[in-house]
N, C-alpha and C. Protein backbone atom coordinates (compact mmCIF):
# COMPACT_ATOMS: atom_id res chain seq x y z
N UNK A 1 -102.00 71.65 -182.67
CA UNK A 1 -102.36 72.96 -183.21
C UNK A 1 -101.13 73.85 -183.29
N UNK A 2 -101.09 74.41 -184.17
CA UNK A 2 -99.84 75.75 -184.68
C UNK A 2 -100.45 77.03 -184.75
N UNK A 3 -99.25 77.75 -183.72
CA UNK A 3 -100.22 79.34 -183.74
C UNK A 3 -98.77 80.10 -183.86
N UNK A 4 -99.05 80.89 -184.48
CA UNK A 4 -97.84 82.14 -184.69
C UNK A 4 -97.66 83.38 -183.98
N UNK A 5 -96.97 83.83 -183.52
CA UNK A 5 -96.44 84.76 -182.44
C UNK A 5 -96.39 85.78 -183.69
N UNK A 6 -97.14 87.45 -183.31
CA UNK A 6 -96.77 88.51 -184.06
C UNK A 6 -96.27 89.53 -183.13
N UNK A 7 -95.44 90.60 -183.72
CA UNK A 7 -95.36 92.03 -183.22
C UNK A 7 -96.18 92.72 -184.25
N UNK A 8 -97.57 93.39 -183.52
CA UNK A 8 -97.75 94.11 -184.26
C UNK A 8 -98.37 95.25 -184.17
N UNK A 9 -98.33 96.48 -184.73
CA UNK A 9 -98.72 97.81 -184.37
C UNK A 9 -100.07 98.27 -184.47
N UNK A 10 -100.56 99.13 -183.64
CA UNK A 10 -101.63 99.53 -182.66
C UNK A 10 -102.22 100.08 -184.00
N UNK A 11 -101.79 100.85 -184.84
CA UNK A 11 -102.84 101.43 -185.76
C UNK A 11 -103.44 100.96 -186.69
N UNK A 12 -102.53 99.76 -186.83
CA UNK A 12 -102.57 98.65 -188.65
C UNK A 12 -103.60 97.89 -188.23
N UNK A 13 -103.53 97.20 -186.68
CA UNK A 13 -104.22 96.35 -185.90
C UNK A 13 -105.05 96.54 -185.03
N UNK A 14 -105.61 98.15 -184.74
CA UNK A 14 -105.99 97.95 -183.34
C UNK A 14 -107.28 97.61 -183.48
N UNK A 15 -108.20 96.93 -184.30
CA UNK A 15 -109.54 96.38 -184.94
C UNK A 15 -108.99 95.18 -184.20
N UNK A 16 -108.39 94.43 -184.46
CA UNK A 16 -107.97 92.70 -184.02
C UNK A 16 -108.18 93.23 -182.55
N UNK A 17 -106.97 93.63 -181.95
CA UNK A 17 -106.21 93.86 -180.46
C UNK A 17 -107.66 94.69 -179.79
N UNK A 18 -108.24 95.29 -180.28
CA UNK A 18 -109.52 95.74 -179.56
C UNK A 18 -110.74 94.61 -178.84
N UNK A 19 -110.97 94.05 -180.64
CA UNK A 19 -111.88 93.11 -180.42
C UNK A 19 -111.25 92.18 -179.34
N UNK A 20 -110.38 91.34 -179.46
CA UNK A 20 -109.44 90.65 -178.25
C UNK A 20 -110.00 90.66 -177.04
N UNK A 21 -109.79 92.33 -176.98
CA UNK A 21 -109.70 92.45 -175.70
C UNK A 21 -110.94 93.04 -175.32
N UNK A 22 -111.93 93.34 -175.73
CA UNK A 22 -112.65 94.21 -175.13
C UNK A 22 -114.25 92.41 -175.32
N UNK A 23 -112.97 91.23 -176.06
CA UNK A 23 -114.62 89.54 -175.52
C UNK A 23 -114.02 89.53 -173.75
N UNK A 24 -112.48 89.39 -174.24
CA UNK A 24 -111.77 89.04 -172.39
C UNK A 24 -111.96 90.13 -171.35
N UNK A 25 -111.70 91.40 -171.60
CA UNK A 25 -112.16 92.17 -170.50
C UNK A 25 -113.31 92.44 -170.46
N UNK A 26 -114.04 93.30 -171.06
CA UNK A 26 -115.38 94.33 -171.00
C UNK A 26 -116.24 93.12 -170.95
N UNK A 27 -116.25 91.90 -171.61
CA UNK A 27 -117.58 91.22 -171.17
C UNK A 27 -117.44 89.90 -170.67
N UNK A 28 -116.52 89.21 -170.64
CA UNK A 28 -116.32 88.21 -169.95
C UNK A 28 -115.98 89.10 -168.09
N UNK A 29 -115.03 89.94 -168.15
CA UNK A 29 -114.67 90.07 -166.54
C UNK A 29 -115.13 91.37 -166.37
N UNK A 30 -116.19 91.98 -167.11
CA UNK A 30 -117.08 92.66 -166.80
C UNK A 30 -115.91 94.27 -166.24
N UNK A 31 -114.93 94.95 -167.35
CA UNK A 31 -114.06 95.50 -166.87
C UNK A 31 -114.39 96.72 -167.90
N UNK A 32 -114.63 97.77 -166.67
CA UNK A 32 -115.49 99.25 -167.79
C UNK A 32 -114.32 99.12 -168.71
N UNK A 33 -115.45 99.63 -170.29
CA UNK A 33 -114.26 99.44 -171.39
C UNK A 33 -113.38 100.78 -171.17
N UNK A 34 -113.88 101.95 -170.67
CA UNK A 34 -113.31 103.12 -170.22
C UNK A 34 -112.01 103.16 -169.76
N UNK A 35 -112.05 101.93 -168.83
CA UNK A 35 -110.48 101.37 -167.88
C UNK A 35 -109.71 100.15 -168.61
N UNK A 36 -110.21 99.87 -170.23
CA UNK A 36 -109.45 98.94 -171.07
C UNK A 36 -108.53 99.60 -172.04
N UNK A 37 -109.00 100.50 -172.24
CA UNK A 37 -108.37 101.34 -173.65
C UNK A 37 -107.50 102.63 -173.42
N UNK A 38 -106.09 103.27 -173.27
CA UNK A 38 -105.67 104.46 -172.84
C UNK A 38 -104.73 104.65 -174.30
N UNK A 39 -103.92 106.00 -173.34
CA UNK A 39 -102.98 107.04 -174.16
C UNK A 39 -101.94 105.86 -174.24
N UNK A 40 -101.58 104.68 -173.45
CA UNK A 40 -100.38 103.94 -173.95
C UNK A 40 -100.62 102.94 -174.80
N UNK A 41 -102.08 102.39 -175.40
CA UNK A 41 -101.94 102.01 -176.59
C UNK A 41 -101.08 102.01 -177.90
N UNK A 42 -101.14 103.24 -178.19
CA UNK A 42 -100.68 103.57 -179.38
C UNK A 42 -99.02 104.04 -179.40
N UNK A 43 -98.18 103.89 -178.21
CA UNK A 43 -97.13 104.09 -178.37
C UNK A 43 -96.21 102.75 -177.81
N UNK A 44 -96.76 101.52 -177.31
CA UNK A 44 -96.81 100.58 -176.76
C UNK A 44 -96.63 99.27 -178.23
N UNK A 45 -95.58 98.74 -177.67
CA UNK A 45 -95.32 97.34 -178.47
C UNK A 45 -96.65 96.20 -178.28
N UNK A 46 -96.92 95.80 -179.18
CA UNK A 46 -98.20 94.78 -178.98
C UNK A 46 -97.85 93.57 -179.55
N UNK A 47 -97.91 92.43 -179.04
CA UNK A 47 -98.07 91.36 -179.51
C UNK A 47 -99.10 90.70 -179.28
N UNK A 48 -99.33 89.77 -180.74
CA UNK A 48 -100.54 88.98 -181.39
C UNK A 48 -100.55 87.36 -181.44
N UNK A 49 -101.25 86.59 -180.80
CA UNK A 49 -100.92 85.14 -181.30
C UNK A 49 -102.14 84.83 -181.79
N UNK A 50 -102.01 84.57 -183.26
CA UNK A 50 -103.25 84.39 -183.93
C UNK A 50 -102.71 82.29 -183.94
N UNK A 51 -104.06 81.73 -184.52
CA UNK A 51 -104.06 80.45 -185.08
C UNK A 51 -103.64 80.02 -186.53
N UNK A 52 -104.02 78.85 -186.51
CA UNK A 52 -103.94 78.68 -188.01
C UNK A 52 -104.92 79.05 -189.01
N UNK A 53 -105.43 79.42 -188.85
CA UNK A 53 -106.64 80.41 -189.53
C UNK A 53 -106.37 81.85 -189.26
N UNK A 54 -105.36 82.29 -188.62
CA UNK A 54 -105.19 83.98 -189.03
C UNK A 54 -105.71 84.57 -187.85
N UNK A 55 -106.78 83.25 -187.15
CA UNK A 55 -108.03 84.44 -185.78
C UNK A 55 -107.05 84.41 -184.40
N UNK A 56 -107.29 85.49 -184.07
CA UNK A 56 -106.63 86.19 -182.74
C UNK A 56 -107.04 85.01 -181.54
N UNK A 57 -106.04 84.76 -180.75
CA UNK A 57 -106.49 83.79 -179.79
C UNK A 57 -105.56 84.39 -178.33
N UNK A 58 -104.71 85.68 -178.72
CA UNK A 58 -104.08 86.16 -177.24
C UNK A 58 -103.34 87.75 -177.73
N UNK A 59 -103.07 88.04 -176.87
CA UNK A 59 -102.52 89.17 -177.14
C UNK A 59 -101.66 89.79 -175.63
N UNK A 60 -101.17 90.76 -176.11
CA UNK A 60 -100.68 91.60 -174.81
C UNK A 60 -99.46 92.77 -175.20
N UNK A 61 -99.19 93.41 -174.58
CA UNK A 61 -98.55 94.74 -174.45
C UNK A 61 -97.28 95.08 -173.82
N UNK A 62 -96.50 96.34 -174.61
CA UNK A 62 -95.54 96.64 -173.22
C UNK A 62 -95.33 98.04 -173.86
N UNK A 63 -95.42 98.48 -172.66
CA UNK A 63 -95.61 100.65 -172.62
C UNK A 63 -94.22 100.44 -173.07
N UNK A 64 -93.75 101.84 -173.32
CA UNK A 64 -92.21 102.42 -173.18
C UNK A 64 -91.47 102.38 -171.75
N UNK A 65 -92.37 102.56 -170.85
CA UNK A 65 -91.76 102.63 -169.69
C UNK A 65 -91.11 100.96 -169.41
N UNK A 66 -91.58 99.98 -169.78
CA UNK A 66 -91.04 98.57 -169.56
C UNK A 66 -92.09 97.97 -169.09
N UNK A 67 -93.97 98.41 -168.58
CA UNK A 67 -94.91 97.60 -168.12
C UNK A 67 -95.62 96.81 -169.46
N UNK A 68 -95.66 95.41 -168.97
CA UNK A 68 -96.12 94.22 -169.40
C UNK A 68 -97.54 94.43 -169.04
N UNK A 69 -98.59 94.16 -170.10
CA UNK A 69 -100.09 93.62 -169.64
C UNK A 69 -100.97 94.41 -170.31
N UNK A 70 -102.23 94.42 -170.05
CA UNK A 70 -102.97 94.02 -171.19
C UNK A 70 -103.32 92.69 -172.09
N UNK A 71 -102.87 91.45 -170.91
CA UNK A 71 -102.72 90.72 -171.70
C UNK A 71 -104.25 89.69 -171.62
N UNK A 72 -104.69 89.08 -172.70
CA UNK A 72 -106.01 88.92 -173.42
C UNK A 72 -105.76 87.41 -173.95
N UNK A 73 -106.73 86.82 -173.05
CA UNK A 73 -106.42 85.39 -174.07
C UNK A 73 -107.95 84.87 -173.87
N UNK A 74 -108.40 84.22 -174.85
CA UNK A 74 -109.45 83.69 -175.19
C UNK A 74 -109.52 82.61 -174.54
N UNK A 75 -110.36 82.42 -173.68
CA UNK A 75 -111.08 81.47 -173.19
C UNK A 75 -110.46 79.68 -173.39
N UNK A 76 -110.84 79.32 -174.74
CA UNK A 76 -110.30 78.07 -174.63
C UNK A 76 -108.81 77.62 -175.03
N UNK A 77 -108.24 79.30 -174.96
CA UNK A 77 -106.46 78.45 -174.93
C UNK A 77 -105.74 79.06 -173.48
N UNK A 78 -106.76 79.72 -172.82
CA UNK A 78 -105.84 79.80 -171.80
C UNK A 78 -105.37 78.29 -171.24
N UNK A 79 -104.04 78.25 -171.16
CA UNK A 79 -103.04 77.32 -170.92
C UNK A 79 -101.61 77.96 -170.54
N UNK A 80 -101.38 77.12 -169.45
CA UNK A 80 -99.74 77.98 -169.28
C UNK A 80 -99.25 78.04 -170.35
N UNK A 81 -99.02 77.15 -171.72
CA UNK A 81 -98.06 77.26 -172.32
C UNK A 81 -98.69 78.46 -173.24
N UNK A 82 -99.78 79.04 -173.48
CA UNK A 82 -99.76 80.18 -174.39
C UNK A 82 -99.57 81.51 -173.46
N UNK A 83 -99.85 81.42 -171.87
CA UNK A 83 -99.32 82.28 -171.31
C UNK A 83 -97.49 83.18 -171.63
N UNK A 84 -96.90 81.35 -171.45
CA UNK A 84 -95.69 81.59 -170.88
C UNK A 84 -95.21 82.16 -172.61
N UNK A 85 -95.39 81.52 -173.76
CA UNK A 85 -94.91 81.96 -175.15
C UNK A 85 -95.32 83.81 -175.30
N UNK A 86 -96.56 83.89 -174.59
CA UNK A 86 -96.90 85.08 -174.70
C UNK A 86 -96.08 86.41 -173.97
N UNK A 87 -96.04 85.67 -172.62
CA UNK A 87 -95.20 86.25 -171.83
C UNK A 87 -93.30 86.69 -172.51
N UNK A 88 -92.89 85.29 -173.39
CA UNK A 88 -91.44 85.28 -173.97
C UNK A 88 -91.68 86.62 -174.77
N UNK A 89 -92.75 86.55 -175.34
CA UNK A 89 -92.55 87.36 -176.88
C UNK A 89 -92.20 88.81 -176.17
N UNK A 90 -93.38 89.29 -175.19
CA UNK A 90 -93.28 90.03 -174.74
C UNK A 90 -91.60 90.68 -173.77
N UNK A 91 -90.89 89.37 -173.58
CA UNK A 91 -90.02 90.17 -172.98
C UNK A 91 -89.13 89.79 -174.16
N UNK A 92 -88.97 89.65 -175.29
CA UNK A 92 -88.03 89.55 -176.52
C UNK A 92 -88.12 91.19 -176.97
N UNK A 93 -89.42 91.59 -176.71
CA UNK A 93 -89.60 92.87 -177.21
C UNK A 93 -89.29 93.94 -176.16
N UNK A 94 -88.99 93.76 -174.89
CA UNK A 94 -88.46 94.20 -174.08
C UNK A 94 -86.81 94.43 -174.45
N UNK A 95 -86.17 93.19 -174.58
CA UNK A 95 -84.96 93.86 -174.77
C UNK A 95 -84.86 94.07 -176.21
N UNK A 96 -85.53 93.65 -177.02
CA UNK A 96 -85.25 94.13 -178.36
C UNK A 96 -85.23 95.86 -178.59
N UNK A 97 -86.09 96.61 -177.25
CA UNK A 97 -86.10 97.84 -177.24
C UNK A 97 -85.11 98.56 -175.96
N UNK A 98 -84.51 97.56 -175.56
CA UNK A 98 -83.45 98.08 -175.11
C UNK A 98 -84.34 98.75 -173.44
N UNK A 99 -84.71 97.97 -172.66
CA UNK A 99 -85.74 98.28 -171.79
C UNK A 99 -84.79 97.54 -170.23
N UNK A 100 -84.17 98.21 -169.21
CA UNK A 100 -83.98 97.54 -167.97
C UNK A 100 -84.53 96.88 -167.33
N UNK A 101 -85.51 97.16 -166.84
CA UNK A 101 -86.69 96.52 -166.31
C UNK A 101 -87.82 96.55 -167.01
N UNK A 102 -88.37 95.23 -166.43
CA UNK A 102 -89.43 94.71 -166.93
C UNK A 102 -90.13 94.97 -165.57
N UNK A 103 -91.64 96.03 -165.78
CA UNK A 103 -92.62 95.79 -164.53
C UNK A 103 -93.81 95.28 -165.20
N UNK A 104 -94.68 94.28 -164.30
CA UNK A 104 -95.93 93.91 -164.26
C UNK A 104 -96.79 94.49 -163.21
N UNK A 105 -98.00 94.04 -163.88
CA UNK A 105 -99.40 94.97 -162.77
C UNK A 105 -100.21 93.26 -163.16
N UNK A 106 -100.80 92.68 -161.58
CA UNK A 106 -101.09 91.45 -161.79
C UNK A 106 -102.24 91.40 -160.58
N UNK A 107 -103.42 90.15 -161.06
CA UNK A 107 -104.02 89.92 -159.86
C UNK A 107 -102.98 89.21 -158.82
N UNK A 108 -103.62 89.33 -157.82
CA UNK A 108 -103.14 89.19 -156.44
C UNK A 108 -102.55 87.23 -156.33
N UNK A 109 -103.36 86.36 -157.61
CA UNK A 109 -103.34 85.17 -157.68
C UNK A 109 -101.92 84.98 -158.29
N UNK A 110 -101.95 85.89 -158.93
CA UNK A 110 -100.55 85.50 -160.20
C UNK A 110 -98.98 86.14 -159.53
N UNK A 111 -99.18 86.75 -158.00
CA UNK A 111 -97.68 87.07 -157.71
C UNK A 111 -97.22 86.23 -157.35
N UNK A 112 -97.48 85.20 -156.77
CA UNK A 112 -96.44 83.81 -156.65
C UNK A 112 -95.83 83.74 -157.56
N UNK A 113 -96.32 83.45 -158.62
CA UNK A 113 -95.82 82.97 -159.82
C UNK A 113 -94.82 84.38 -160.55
N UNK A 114 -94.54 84.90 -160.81
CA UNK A 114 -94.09 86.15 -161.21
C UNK A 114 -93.48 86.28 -160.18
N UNK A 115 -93.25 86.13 -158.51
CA UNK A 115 -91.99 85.89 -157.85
C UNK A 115 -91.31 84.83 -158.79
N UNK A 116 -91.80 83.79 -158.79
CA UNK A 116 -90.59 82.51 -158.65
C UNK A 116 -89.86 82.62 -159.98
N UNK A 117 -90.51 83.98 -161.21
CA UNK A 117 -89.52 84.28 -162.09
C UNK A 117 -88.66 85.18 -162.01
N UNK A 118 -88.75 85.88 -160.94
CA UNK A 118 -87.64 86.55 -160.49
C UNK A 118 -88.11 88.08 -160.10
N UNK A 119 -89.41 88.48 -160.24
CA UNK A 119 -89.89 89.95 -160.67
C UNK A 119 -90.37 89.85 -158.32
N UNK A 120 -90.12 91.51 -157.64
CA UNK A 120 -90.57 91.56 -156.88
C UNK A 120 -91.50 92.68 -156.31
N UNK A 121 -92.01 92.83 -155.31
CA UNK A 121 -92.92 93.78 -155.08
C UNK A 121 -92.50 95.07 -155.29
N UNK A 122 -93.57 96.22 -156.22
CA UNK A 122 -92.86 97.68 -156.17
C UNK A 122 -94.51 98.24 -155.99
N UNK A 123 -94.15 98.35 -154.62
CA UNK A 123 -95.21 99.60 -153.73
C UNK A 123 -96.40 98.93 -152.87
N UNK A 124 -97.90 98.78 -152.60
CA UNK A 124 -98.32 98.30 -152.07
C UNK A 124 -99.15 98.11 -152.91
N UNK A 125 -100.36 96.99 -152.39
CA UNK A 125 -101.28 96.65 -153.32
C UNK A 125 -102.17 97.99 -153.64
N UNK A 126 -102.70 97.57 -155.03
CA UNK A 126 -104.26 99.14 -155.23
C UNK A 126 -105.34 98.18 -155.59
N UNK A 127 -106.42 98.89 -156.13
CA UNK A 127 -107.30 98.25 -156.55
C UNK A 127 -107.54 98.87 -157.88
N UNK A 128 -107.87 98.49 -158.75
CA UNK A 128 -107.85 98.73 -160.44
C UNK A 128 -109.33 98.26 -160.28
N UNK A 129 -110.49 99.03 -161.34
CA UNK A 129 -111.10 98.66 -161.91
C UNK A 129 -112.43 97.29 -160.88
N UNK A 130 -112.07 97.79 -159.62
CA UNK A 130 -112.28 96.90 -158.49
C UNK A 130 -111.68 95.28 -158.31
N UNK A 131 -110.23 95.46 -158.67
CA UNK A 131 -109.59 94.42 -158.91
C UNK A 131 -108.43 94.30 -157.62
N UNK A 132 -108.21 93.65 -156.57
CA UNK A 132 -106.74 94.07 -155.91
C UNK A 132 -105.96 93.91 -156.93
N UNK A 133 -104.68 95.16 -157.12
CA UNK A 133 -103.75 94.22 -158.05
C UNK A 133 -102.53 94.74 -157.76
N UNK A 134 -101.23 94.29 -158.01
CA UNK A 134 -99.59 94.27 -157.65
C UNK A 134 -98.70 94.68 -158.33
N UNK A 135 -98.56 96.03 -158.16
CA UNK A 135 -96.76 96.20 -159.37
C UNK A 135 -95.70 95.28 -159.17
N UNK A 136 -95.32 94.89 -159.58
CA UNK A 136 -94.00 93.97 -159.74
C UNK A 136 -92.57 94.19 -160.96
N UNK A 137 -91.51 94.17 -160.42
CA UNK A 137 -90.67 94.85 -161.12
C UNK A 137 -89.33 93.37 -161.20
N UNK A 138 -88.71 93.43 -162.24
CA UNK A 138 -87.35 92.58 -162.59
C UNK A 138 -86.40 92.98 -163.40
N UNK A 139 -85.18 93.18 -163.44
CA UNK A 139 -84.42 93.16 -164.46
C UNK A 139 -84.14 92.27 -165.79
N UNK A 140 -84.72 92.78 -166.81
CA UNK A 140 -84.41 92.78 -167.81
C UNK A 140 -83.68 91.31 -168.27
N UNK A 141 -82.47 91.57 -167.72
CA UNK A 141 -81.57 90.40 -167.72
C UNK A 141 -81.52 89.66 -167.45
N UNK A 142 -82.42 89.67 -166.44
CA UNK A 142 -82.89 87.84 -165.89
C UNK A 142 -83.25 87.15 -166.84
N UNK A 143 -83.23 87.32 -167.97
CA UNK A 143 -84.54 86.60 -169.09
C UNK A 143 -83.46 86.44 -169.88
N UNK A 144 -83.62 84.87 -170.58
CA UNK A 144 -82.65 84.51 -171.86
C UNK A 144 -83.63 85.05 -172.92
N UNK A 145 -82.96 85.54 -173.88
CA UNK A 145 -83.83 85.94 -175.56
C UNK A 145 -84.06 85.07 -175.70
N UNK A 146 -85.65 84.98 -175.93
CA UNK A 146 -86.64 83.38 -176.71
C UNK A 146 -86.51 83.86 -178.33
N UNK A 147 -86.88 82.32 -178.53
CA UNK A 147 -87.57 82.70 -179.73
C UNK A 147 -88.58 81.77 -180.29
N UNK A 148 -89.50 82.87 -180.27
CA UNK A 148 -91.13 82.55 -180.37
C UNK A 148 -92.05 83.13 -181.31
N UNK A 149 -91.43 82.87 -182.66
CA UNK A 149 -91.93 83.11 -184.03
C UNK A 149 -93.36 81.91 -184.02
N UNK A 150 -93.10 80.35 -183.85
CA UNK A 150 -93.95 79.35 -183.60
C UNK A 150 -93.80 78.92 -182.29
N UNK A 151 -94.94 78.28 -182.44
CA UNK A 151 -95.92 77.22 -181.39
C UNK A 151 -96.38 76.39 -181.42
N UNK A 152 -96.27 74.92 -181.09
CA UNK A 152 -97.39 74.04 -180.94
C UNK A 152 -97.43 73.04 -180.14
């Protein structure tokens, strides 16, 4: 299967990037849509990985400030490897905007993993949305520029 990596903006798109997100959060993990949708939407870099048919199969975000997430993947491709492409695009667009750090906000399952890429604890755990979850912070530079136009 071939899926294409987009950057694309919140107003042209936010019909796709809504729907996305509001099968994976609001009704699959049962996450008030109230606590899915904010003011950093619309000033926030978004990326899209649609299929070969054009349909949305992941998505995810990064504020101005440098936070990663929001990120939305459909059910039958979660797979590391659309994680990790998802994850590249996202930090291509990180330094493409000229961003130091890169922070994440993650369940409590996924900080191992997000250590062993280099990102570490910033502050103590909270709870989101009745979720425990973890700021995590890295420089920028740790990351070689991908490139993740395709996939398969």
């Amino acid at each position: 299967m071939t899926f294409t990596v987009k950057n694309v903006d919140w107003e042209k798109d936010k019909h796709r990037l809504k729907a996305l997100r509001e099968h994976v959060f609001v009704l699959e993990w049962r996450v008030p849509q109230a606590s899915e949708f904010d003011e950093h939407d619309s000033s926030a870099c978004h990326v899209l990985i649609v299929d070969a048919n054009n349909d949305p199969i992941a998505t995810g975000r990064l504020t101005t400030k440098g936070e990663l997430g929001r990120i939305a993947v459909k059910r039958s491709y979660r797979t590391l490897h659309v994680y990790r492409v998802l994850f590249k695009a996202l930090l291509k667009a990180a330094k493409q905007n000229n961003l130091p750090i890169i922070k994440v906000v993650c369940n409590l399952e996924s900080v191992s993993y997000h250590k062993s890429l280099g990102f570490i604890p910033d502050g103590q755990v909270f709870m989101d949305a009745g979720v425990p979850r973890q700021r995590l912070k890295c420089p920028a530079e740790r990351f070689p520029l991908p490139d993740v136009t395709q996939l398969h």
